[in-house]
Protein backbone atom coordinates (compact mmCIF):
# COMPACT_ATOMS: atom_id res chain seq x y z
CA UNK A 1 23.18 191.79 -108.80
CA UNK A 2 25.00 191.83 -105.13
CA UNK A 3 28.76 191.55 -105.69
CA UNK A 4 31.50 189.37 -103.83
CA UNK A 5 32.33 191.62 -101.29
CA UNK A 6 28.48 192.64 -100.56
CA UNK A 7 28.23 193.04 -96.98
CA UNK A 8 24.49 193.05 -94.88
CA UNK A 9 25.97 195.63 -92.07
CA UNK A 10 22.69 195.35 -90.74
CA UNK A 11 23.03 191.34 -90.01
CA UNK A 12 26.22 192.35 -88.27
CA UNK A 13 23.89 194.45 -85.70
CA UNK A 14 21.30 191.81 -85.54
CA UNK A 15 24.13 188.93 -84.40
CA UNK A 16 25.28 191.45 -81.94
CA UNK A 17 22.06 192.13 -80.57
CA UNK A 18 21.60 188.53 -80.44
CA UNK A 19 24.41 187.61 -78.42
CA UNK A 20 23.93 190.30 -75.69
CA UNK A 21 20.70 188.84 -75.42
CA UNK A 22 22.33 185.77 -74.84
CA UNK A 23 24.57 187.29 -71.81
CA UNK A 24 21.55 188.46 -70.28
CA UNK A 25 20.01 185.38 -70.39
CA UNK A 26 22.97 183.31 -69.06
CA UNK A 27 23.02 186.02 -66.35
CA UNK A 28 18.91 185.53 -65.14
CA UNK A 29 19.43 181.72 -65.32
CA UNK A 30 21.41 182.69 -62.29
CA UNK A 31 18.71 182.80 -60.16
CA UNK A 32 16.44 179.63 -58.75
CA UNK A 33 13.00 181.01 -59.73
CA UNK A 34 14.33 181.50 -63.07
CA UNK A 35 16.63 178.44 -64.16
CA UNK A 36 13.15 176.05 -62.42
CA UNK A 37 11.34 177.11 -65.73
CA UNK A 38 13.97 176.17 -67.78
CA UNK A 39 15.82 173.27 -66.08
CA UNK A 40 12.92 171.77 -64.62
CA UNK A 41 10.08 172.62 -67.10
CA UNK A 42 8.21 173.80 -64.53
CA UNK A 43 5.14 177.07 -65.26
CA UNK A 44 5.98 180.39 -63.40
CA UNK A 45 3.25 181.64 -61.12
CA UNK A 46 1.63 184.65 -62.72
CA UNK A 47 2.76 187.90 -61.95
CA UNK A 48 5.63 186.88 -60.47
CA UNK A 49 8.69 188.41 -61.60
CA UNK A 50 9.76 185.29 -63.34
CA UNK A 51 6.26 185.07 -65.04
CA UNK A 52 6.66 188.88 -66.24
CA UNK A 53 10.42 187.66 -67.80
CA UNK A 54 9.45 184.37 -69.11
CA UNK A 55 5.86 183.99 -70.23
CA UNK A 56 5.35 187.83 -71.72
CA UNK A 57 7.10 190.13 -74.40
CA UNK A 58 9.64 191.11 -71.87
CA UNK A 59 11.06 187.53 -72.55
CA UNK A 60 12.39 189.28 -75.90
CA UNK A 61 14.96 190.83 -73.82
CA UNK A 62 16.29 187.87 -72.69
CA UNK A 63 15.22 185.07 -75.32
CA UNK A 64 18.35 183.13 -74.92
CA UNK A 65 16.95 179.68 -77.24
CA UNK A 66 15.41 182.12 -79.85
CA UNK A 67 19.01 183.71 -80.05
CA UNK A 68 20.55 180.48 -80.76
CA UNK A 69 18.23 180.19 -83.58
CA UNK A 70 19.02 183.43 -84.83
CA UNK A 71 22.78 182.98 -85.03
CA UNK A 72 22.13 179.48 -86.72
CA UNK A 73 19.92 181.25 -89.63
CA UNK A 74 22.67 184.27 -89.63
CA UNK A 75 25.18 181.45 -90.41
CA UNK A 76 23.39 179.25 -93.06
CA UNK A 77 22.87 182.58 -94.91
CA UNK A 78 26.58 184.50 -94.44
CA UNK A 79 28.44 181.38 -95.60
CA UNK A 80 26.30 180.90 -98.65
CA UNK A 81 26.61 184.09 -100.05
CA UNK A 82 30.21 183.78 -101.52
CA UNK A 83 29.59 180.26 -103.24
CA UNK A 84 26.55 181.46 -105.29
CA UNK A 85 29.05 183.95 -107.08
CA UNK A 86 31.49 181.16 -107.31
CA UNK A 87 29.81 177.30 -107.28
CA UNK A 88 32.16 175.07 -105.03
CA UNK A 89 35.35 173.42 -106.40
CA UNK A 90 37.56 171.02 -104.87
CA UNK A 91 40.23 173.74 -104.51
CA UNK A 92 37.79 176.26 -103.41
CA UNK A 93 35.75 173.69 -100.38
CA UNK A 94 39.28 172.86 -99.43
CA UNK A 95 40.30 176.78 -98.71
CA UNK A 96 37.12 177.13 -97.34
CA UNK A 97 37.40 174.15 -94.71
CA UNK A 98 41.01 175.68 -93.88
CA UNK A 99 39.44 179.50 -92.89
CA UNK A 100 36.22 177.99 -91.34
CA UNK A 101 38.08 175.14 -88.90
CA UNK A 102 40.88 177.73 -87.82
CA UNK A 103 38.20 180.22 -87.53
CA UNK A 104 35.75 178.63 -85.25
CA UNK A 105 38.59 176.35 -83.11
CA UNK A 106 41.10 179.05 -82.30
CA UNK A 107 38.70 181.00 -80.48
CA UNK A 108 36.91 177.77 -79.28
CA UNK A 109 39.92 176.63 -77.76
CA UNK A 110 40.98 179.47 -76.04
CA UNK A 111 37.86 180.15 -74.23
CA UNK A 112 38.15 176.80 -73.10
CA UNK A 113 41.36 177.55 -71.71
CA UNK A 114 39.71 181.04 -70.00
CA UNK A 115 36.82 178.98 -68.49
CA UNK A 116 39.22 176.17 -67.27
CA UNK A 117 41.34 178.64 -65.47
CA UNK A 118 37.94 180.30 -63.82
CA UNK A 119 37.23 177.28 -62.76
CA UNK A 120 40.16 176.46 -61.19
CA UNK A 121 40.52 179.94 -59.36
CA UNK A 122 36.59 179.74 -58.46
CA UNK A 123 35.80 175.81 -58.11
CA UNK A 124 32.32 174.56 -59.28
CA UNK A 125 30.14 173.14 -56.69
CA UNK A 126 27.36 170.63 -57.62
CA UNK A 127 23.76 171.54 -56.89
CA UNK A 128 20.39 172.52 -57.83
CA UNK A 129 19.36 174.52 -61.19
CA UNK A 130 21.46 175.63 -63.57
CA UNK A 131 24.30 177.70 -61.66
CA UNK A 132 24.59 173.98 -59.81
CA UNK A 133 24.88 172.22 -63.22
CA UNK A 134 27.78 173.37 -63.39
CA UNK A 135 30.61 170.40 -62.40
CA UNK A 136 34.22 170.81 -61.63
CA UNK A 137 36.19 170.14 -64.64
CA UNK A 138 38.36 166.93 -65.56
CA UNK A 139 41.03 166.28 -68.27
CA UNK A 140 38.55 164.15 -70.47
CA UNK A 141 36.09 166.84 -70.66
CA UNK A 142 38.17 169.05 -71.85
CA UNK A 143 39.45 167.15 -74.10
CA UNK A 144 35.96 166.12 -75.42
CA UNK A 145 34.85 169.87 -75.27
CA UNK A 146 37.81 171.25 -77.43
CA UNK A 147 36.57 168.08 -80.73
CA UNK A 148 33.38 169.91 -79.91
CA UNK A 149 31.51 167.46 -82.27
CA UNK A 150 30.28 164.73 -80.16
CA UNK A 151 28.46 167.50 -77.38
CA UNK A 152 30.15 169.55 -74.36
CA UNK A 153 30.36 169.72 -71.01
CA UNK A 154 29.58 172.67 -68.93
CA UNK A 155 32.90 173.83 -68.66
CA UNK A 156 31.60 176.51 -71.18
CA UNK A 157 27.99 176.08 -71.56
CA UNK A 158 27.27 177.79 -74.40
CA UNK A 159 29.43 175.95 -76.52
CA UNK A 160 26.91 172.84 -77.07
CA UNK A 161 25.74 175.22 -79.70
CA UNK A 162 29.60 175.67 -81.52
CA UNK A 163 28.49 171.47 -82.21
CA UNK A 164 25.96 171.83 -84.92
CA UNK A 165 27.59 175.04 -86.24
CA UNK A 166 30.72 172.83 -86.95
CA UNK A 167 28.78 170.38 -87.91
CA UNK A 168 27.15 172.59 -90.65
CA UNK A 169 30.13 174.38 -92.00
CA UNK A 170 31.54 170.45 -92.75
CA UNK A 171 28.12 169.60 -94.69
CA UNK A 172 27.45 173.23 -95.78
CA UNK A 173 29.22 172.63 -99.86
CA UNK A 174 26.99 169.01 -99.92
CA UNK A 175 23.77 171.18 -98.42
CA UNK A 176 24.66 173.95 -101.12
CA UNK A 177 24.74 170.87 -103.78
CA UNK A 178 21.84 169.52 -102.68
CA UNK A 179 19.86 172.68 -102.75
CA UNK A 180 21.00 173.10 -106.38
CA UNK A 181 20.35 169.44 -107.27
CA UNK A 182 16.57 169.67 -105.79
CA UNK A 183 16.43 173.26 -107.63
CA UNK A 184 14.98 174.43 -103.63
CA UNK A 185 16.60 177.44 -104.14
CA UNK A 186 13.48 177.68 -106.64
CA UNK A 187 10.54 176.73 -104.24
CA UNK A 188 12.04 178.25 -101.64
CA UNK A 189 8.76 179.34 -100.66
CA UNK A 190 7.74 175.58 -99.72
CA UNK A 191 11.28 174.54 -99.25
CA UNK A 192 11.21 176.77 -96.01
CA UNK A 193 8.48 175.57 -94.74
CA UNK A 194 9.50 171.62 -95.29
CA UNK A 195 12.37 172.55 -93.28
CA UNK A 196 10.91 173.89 -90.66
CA UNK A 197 8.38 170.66 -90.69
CA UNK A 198 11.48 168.85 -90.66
CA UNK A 199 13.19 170.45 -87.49
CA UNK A 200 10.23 170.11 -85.28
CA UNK A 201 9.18 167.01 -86.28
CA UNK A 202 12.94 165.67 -84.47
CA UNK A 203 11.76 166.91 -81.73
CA UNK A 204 9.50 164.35 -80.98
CA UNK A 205 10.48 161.41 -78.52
CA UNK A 206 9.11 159.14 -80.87
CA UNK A 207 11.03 160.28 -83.91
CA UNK A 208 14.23 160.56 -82.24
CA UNK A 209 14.33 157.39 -80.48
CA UNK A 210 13.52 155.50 -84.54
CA UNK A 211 17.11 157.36 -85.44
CA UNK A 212 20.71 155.95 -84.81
CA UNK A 213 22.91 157.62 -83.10
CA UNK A 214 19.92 159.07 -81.57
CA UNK A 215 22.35 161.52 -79.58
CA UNK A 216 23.73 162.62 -82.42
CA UNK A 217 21.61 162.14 -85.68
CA UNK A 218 18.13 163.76 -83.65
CA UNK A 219 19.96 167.23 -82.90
CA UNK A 220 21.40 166.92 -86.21
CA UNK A 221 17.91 166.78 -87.20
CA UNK A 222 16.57 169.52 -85.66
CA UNK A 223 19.52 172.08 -86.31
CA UNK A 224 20.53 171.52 -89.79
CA UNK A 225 17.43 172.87 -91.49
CA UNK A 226 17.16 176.06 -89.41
CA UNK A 227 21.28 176.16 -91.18
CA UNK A 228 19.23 175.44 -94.10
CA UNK A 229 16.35 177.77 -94.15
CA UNK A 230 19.36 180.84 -94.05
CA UNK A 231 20.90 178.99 -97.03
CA UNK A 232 17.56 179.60 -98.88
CA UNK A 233 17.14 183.13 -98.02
CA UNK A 234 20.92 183.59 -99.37
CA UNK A 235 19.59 182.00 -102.50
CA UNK A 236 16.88 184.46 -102.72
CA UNK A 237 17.99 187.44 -100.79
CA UNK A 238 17.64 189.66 -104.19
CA UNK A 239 14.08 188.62 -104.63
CA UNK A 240 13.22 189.60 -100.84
CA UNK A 241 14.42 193.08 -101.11
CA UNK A 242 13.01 193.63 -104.60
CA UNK A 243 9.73 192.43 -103.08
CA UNK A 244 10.22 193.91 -100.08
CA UNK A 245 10.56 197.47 -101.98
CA UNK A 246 6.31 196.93 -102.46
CA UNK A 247 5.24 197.02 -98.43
CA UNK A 248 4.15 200.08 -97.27
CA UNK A 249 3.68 199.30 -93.76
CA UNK A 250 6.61 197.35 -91.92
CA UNK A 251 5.72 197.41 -87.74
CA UNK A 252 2.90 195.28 -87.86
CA UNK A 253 5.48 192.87 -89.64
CA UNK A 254 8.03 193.41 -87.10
CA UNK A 255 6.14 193.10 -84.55
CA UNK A 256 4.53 190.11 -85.60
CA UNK A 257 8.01 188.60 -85.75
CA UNK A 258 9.18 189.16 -82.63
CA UNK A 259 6.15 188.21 -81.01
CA UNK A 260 5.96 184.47 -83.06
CA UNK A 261 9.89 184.42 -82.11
CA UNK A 262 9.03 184.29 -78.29
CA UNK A 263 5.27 182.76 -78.90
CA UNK A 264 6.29 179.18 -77.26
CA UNK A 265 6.73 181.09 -73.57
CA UNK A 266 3.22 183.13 -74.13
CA UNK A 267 0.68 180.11 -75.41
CA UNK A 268 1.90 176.95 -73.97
CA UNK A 269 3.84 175.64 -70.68
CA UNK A 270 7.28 174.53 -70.45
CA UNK A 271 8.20 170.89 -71.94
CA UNK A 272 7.71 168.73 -74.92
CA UNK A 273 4.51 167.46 -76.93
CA UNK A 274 2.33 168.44 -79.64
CA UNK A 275 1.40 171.97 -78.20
CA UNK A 276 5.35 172.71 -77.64
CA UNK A 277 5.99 171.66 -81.48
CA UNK A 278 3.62 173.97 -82.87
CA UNK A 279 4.83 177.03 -80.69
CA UNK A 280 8.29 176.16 -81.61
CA UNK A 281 6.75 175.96 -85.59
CA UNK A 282 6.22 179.70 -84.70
CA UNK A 283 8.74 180.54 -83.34
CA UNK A 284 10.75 179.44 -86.06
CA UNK A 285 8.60 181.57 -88.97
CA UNK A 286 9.63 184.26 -86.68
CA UNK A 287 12.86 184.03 -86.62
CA UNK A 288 12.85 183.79 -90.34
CA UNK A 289 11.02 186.49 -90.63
CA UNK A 290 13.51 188.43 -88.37
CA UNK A 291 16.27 187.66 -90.66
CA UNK A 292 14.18 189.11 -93.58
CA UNK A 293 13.06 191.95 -92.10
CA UNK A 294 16.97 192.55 -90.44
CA UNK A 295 17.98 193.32 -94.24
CA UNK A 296 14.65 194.78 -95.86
CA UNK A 297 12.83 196.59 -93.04
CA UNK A 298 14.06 200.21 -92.01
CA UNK A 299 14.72 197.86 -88.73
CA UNK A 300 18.11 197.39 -90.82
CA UNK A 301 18.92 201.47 -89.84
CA UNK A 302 19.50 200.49 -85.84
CA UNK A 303 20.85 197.69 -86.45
CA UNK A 304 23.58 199.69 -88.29
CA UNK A 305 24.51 202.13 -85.19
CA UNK A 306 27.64 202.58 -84.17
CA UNK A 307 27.35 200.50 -80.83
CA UNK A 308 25.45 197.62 -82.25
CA UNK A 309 28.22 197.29 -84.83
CA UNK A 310 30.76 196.81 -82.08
CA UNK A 311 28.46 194.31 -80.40
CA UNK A 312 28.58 192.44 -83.55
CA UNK A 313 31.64 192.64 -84.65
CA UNK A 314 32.42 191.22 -81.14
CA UNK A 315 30.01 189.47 -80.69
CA UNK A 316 31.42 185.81 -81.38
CA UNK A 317 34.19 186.69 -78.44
CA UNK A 318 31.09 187.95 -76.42
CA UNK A 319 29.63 184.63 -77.07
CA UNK A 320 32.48 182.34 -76.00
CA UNK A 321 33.82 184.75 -72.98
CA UNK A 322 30.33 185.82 -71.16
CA UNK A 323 29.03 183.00 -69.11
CA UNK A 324 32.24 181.28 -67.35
CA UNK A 325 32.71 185.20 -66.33
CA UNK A 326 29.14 184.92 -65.05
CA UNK A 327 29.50 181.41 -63.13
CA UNK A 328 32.58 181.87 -61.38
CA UNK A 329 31.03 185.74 -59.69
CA UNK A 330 27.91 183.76 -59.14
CA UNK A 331 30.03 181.48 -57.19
CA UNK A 332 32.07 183.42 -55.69
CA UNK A 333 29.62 186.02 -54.26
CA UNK A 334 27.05 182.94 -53.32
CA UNK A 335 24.21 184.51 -55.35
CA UNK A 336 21.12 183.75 -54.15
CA UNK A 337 17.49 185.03 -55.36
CA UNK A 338 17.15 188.22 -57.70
CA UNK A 339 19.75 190.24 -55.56
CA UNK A 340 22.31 188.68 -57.98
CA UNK A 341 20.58 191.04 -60.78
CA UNK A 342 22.53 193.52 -59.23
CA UNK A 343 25.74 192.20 -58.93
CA UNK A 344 25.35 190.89 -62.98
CA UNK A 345 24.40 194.68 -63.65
CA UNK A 346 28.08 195.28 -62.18
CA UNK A 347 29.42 191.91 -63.64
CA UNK A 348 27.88 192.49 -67.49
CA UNK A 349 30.20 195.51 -68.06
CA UNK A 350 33.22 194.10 -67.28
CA UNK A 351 31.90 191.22 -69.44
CA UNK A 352 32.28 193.56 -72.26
CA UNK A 353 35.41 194.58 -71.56
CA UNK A 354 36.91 191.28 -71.73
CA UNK A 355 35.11 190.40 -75.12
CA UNK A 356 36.91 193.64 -76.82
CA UNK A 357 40.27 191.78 -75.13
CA UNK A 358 39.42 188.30 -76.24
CA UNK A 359 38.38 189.78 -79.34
CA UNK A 360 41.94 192.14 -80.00
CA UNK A 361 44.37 188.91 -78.60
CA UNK A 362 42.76 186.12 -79.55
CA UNK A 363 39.42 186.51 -82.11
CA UNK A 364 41.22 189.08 -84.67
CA UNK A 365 44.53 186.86 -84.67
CA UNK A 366 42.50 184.11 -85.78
CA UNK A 367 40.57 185.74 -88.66
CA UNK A 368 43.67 186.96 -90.34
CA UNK A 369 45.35 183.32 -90.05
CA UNK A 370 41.97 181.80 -91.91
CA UNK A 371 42.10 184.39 -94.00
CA UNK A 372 46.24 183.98 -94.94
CA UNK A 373 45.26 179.67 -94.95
CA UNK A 374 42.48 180.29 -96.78
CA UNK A 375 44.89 182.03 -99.70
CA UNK A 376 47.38 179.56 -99.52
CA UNK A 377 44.82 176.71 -99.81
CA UNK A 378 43.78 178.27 -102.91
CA UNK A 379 46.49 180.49 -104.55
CA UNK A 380 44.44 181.51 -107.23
CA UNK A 381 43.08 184.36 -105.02
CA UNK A 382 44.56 186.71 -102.98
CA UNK A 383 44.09 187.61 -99.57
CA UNK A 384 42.07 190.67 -100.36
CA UNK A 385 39.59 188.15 -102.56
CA UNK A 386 38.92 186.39 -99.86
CA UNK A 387 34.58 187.09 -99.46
CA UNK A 388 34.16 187.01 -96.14
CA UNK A 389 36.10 190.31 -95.41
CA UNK A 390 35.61 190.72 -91.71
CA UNK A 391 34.92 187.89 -89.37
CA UNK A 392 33.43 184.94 -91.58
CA UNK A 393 30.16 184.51 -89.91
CA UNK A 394 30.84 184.25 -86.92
CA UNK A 395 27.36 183.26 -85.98
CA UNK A 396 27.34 181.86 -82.32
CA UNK A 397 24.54 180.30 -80.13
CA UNK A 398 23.80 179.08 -76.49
C-alpha cells in the first residue's frame, strides 16, 4: 500500500520532458511553413522539412497538442492520489481549493505581467500564421486572461490550456465522488475507454453545436475526461505496477505508445471529421499508455536523471515563461523562414534561464503560501502533512 507522501519521481521527469517539448514546439510554430499546418490545416508537401517534423516520428520531438494531453493526464492522476488515503471532507476540499487557486493564479498572474511588459517593450504586429496571431494587448484582455476561466487571449498563448486545468481542480472532489458513486474506479478498464469515447465524440461539429454554452460546455467536454482517465489510473496505480511486474518485454510497448501518441500527424491530414476522431482515439490510448509505462516501464529510470528532474520541477515556470520570450525575439529579429531555428537555438537557453528565475522569485514563493493556506484552512494538519510535498501538480499544457 503507497503511503501519503508517495512520490512518482519518474512523473516529475515525464512533465518536464513534456513541457520542453512544448518550448520547442512554440519555437517551430515560428516559422510560415510550419504554423500553415497547424493554423491553416493545410498537408505539408512530402519531404519537405516541415513534412519530416510534422507528419513522421520526428514530430515526437516537438508534439506540442500531445504534450498538453500529457500534462492534463499527469494532473487528473497527482491530485487524486492524496484523497484516496483520505476521502474528501468539507474541511479538507476547502484547504484543498485554498493551495490549488493560490497555486495555479500566483504564477498565472505573474507571467501575465512578464508577457504584458514584452509586449510593451516589443509591440505585436498583426499578420499571417501564428507569430501574426499574436495582437497587441488591451486592458480587457488582460483582465479576462488573469479569471482565466472563460478562454485567453494571446497575450500568453499557452495559457488557454491553465482554463480546463482550473476548471478541473474546481470539479476534481465532485469527479472523485462520482467515480466512487459509479464504483469506475472498479471498471476502470471500460471506464477509460468511455472516456476517451466521450472526449472525441465533443469534437464533432455536430455534437458541440447541440450543447449550451457551446464555447464553454464542448471544451469542457473534450478535456475533462482526459482529467478523468488520470483520476482512474490514480485509483488503480497499485494494480498497474503489480501487473506490470509480469511483462517481460517493455520497447515494443513503448514504442507503440509513442507512436499512437503522434499517430493523428502520420495516418490522416490536418482538420476535423471522422478520420481525425479516430487518430485522435489513438492518440489518446497513447498517451495513457505513456503515463503507465512513465511509472512501470524501466522508461521510469531516465525520467529520474538529474536534468530531467530540474526540467520538471521547473517545468510549470517553463510553461508559463517560454513563449512570450519566444514572440517578442521573433519580433524583434523579423524571423522569417527556418533561419529563425537558429536564433531559437540561441533564444531556448536563455529561456531556461529565466524559468529557474521565475521559478526561485515567483513559482517557489507560491508553493509555500498554498502550502501555509492550505494548513490554516485545515488546522488539523500541519504543514509537513500537507501530500503534495513539492509543487502540487503542477501539470501545465499549451
Amino acid at each position: 500500500m503507497s503511503t501519503p507522501h508517495q512520490r512518482f519521481q519518474s512523473l516529475d521527469g515525464l512533465r518536464g520532458v513534456a513541457a520542453v517539448i512544448v518550448v520547442g514546439y512554440h519555437a517551430l510554430l515560428i516559422v510560415p511553413a510550419m504554423s500553415t499546418i497547424y493554423v491553416d490545416k493545410t498537408n505539408p508537401t512530402l519531404f519537405t522539412p516541415e513534412w519530416w517534423l510534422y507528419a513522421t516520428p520526428l514530430r515526437l520531438l516537438l508534439a506540442g497538442h500531445e504534450a498538453v494531453l500529457v500534462f492534463f493526464v499527469l494532473s487528473g492522476f497527482v491530485l487524486t492520489l492524496p484523497f484516496l488515503h483520505k476521502p474528501p471532507t468539507g474541511r479538507s476540499t476547502l484547504a484543498y481549493y485554498g493551495r490549488r487557486i493560490i497555486r495555479l493564479y500566483i504564477p498565472v498572474w505573474s507571467s501575465l505581467i512578464v508577457a504584458l511588459g514584452l509586449a510593451v517593450l516589443v509591440p505585436r504586429q498583426p499578420g499571417q500564421g501564428w507569430l501574426g496571431s499574436h495582437h497587441a494587448p488591451t486592458l480587457g484582455s488582460f483582465i479576462h486572461d488573469a479569471v482565466l476561466l472563460f478562454g485567453t487571449s494571446n497575450l500568453n498563448s499557452p495559457l488557454w490550456s491553465l482554463t480546463w486545468e482550473v476548471w478541473f481542480s474546481l470539479l476534481m472532489p465532485v469527479m472523485f465522488l462520482l467515480i466512487r458513486w459509479l464504483r469506475a474506479d472498479r471498471w476502470w478498464w471500460a471506464a477509460i475507454p468511455t472516456l476517451m469515447v466521450i472526449s472525441v465524440l465533443s469534437r464533432f461539429d455536430n455534437v458541440r453545436h447541440a450543447l449550451p454554452v457551446a464555447w464553454l460546455t464542448a471544451d469542457l467536454l473534450q478535456y475533462l475526461p482526459v482529467f478523468g482517465i488520470g483520476m482512474l489510473i490514480a485509483f488503480n496505480h497499485e494494480r498497474l505496477t503489480t501487473a506490470a511486474s509480469r511483462v517481460r518485454t517493455w520497447w515494443p510497448l513503448i514504442i507503440g505508445a509513442l507512436l499512437l501518441t503522434i499517430s493523428p500527424s502520420m495516418i490522416t491530414p490536418p482538420g476535423y471529421g471522422v478520420p481525425q476522431a479516430f487518430a485522435y482515439l489513438l492518440s489518446l490510448t497513447g498517451v495513457t499508455m505513456i503515463i503507465v509505462l512513465a511509472f512501470t516501464s524501466p522508461a521510469r529510470r531516465p525520467l529520474e536523471a538529474r536534468p530531467v528532474q530540474w526540467a520538471g520541477s521547473r517545468s510549470f515556470s517553463l510553461y508559463l515563461i517560454h513563449e512570450p520570450i519566444l514572440v517578442a525575439t521573433a519580433l524583434l529579429v523579423g524571423a522569417d523562414g527556418w533561419s529563425w531555428l537558429l536564433i531559437a537555438a540561441v533564444t531556448i537557453p536563455v529561456v531556461l534561464l529565466a524559468a529557474e528565475g521565475f521559478y526561485r522569485v515567483v513559482e517557489r514563493p507560491s508553493i509555500a503560501l498554498s502550502r501555509h493556506v492550505g494548513h490554516a484552512l485545515n488546522a488539523r494538519k500541519t504543514p509537513s502533512d500537507l501530500p503534495e510535498g513539492r509543487p502540487e501538480g503542477a501539470s501545465v499544457i499549451i
